[in-house]
N, C-alpha and C. Protein backbone atom coordinates (compact mmCIF):
# COMPACT_ATOMS: atom_id res chain seq x y z
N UNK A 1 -4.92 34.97 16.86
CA UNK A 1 -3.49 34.73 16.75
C UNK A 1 -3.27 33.25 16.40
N UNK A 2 -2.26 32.67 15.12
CA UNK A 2 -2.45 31.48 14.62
C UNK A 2 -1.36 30.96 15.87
N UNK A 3 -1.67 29.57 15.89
CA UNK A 3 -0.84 28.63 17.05
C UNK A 3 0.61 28.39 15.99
N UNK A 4 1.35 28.63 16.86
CA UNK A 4 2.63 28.00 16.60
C UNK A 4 3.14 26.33 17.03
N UNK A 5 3.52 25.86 15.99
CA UNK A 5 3.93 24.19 16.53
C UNK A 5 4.89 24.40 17.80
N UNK A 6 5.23 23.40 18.58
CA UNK A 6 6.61 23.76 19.28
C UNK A 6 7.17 23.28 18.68
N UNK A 7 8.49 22.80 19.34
CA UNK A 7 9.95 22.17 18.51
C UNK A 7 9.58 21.13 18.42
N UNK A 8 9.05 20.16 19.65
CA UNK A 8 8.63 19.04 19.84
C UNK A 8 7.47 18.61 19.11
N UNK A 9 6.54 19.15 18.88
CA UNK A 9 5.62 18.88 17.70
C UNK A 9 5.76 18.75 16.55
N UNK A 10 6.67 19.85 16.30
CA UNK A 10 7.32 19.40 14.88
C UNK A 10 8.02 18.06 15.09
N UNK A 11 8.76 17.77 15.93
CA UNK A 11 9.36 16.30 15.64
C UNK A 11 8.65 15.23 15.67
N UNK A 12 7.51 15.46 16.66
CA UNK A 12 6.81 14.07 16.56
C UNK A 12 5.94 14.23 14.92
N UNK A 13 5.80 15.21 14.72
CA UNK A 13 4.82 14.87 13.28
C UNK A 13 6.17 14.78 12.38
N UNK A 14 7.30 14.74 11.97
CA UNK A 14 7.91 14.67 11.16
C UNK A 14 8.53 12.77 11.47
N UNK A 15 8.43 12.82 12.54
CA UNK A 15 8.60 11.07 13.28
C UNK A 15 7.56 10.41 12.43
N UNK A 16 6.06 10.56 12.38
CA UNK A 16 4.76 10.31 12.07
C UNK A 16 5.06 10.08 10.53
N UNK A 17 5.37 11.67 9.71
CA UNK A 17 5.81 11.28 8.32
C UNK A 17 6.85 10.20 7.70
N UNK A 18 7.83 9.91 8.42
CA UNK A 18 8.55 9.13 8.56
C UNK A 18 8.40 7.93 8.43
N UNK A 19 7.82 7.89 9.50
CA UNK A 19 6.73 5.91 9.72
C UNK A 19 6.02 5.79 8.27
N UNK A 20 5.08 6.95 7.77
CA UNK A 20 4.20 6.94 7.21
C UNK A 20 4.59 6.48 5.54
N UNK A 21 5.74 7.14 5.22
CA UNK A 21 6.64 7.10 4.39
C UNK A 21 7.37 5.58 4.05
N UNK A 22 7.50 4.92 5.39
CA UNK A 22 8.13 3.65 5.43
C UNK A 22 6.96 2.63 5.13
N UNK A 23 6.18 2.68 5.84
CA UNK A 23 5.06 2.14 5.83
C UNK A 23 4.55 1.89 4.41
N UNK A 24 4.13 3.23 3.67
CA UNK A 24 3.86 3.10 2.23
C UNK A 24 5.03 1.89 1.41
N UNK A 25 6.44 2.22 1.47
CA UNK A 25 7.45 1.78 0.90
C UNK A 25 7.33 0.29 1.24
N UNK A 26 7.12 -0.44 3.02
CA UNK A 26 7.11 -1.91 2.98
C UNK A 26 5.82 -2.13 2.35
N UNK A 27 4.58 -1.59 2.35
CA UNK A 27 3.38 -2.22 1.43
C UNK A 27 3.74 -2.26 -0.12
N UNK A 28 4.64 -2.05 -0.81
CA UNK A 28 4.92 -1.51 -2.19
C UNK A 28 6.06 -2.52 -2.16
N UNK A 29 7.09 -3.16 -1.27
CA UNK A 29 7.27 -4.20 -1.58
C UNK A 29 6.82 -5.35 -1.27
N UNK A 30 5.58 -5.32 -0.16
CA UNK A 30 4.86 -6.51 0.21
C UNK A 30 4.19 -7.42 -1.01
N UNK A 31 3.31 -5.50 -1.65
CA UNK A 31 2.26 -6.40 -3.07
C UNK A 31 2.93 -6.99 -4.20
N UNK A 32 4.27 -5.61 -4.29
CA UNK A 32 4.83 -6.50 -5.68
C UNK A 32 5.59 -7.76 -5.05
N UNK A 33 5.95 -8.23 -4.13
CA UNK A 33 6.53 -9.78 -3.83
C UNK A 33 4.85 -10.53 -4.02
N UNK A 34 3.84 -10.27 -3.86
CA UNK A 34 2.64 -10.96 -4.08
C UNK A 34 2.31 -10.96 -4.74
N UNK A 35 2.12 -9.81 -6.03
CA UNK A 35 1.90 -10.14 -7.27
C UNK A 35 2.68 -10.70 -7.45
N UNK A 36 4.20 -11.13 -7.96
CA UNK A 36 5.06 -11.64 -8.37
C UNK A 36 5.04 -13.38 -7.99
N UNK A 37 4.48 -13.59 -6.59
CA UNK A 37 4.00 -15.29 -6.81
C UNK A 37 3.13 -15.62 -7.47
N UNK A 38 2.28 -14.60 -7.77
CA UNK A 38 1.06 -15.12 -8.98
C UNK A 38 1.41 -14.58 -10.43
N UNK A 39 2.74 -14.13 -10.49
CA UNK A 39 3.25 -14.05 -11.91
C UNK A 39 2.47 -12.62 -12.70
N UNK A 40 2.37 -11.78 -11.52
CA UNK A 40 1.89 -10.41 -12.13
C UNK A 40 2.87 -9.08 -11.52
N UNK A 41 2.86 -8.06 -12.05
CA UNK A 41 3.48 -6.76 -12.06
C UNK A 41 2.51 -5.44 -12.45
N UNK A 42 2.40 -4.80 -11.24
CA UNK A 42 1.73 -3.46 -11.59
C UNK A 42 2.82 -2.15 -12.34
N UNK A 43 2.74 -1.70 -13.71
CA UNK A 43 3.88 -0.92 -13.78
C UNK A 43 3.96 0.05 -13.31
N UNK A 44 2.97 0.59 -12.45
CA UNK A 44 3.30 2.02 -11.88
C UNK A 44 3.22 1.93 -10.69
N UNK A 45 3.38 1.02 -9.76
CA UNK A 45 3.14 0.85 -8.29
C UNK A 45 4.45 1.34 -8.02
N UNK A 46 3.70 2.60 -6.87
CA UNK A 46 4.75 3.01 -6.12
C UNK A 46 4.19 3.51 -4.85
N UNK A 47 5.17 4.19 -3.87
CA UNK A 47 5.25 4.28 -2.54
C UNK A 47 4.85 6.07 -3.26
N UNK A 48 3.23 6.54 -2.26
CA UNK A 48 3.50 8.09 -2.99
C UNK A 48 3.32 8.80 -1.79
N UNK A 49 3.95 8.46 -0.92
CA UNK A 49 4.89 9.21 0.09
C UNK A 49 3.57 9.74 1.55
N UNK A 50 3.31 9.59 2.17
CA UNK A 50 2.73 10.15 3.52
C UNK A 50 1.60 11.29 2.51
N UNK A 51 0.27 11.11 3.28
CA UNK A 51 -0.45 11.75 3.28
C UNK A 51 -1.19 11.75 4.75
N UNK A 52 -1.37 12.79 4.67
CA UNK A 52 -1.79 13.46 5.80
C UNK A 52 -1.50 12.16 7.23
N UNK A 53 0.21 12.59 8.18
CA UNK A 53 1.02 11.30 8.51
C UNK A 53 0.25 9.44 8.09
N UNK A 54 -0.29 9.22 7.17
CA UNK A 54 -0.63 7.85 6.66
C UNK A 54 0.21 7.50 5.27
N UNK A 55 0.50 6.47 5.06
CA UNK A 55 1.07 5.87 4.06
C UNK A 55 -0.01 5.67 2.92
N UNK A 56 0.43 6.14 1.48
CA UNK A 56 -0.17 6.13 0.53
C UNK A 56 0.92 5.45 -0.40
N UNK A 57 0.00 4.12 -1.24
CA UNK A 57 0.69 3.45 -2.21
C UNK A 57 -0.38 4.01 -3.50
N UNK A 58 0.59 4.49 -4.50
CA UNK A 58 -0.42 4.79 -5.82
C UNK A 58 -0.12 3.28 -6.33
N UNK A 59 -1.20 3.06 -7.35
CA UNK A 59 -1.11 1.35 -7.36
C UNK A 59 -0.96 1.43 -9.19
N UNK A 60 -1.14 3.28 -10.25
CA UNK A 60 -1.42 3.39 -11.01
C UNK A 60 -2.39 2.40 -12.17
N UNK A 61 -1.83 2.56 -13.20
CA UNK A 61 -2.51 2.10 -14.09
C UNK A 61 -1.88 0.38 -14.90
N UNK A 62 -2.96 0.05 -15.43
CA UNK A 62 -2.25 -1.27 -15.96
C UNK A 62 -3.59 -1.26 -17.26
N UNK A 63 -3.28 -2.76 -18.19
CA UNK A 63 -3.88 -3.26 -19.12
C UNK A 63 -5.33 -3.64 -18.36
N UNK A 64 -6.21 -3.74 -19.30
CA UNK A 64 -7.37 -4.56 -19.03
C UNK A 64 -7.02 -6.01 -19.22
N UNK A 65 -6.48 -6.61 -19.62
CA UNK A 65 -5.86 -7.77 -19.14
C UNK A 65 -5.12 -8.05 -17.75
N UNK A 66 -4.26 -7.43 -17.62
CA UNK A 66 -3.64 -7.31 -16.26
C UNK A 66 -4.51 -7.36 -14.88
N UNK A 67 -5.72 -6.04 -14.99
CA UNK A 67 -6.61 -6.08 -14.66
C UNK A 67 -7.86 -7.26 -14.12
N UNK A 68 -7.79 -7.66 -15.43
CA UNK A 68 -8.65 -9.60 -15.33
C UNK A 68 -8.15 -10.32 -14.28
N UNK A 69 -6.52 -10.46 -14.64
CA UNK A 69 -5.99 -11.39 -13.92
C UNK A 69 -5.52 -11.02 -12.69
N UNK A 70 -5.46 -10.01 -12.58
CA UNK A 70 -5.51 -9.55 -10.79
C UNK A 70 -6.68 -9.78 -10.46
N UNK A 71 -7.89 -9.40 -10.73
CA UNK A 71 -9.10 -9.67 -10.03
C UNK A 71 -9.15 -11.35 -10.16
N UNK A 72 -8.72 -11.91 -10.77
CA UNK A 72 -9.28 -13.50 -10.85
C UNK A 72 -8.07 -14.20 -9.37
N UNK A 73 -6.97 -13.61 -9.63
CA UNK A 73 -6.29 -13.93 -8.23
C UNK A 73 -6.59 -13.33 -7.10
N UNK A 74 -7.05 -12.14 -6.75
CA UNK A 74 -7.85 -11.75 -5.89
C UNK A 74 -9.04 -12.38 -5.57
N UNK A 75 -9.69 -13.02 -6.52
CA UNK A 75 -11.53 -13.58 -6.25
C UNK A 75 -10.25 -15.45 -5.70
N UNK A 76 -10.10 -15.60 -5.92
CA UNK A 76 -9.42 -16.88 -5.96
C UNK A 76 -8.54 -17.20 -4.79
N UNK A 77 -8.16 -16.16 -4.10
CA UNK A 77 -7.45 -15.76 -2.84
C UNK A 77 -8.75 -15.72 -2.03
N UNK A 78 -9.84 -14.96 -1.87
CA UNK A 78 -10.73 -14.52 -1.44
C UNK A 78 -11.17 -15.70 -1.37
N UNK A 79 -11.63 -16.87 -1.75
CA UNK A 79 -11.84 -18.05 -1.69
C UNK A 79 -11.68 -18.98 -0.92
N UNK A 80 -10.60 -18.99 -1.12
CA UNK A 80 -9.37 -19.96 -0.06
C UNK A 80 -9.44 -19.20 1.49
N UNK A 81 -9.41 -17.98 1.76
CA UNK A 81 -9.82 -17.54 2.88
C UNK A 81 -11.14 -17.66 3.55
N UNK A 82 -12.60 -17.49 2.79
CA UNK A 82 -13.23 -18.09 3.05
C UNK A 82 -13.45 -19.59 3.60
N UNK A 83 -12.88 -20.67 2.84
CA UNK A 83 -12.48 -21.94 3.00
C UNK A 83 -12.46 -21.92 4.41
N UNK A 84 -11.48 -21.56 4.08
CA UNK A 84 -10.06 -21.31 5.65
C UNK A 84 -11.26 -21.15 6.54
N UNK A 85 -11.76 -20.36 6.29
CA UNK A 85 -12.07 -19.81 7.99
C UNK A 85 -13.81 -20.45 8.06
N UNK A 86 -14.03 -21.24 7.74
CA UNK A 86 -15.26 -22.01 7.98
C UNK A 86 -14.78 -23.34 8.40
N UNK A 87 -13.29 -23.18 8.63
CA UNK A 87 -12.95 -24.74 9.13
C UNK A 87 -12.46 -24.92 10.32
């Protein structure tokens, strides 16, 4: 016999999707405010909604240029943190 949710289960997992949903949405404006101090834009970054209750950002596709220069601000960030934390 399959289990039935209760009422209350359903709410807390729809609570869960919720968060999960938000969550995706503040990381999706966290990166593009971060790309955007280093003068970059992903065009297909978006919030793609709760997966399994966790937040999923699709980050899509971009140029191989675009590409370069995200990884060179990423290796270059990555750097400075290193720095950082040997001091």
């Amino acid at each position: 016999m399959p289990y039935d949710t209760s009422y209350a289960e359903r709410i807390q997992y729809k609570q869960l999707q919720d968060a999960a949903y938000q969550a995706g949405l503040d990381a999706v404006t966290n990166l593009e405010a971060a790309l955007a101090l280093a003068g970059l834009a992903l065009p297909s970054l978006a919030n793609d909604g709760p997966l399994g209750a966790r937040g999923f950002v699709r980050l899509g596709g971009c140029s191989v240029a675009l590409a370069n220069q995200l990884a060179e601000v990423i290796a270059a960030g990555a750097h400075v943190l290193q720095e950082h934390r040997r001091t």
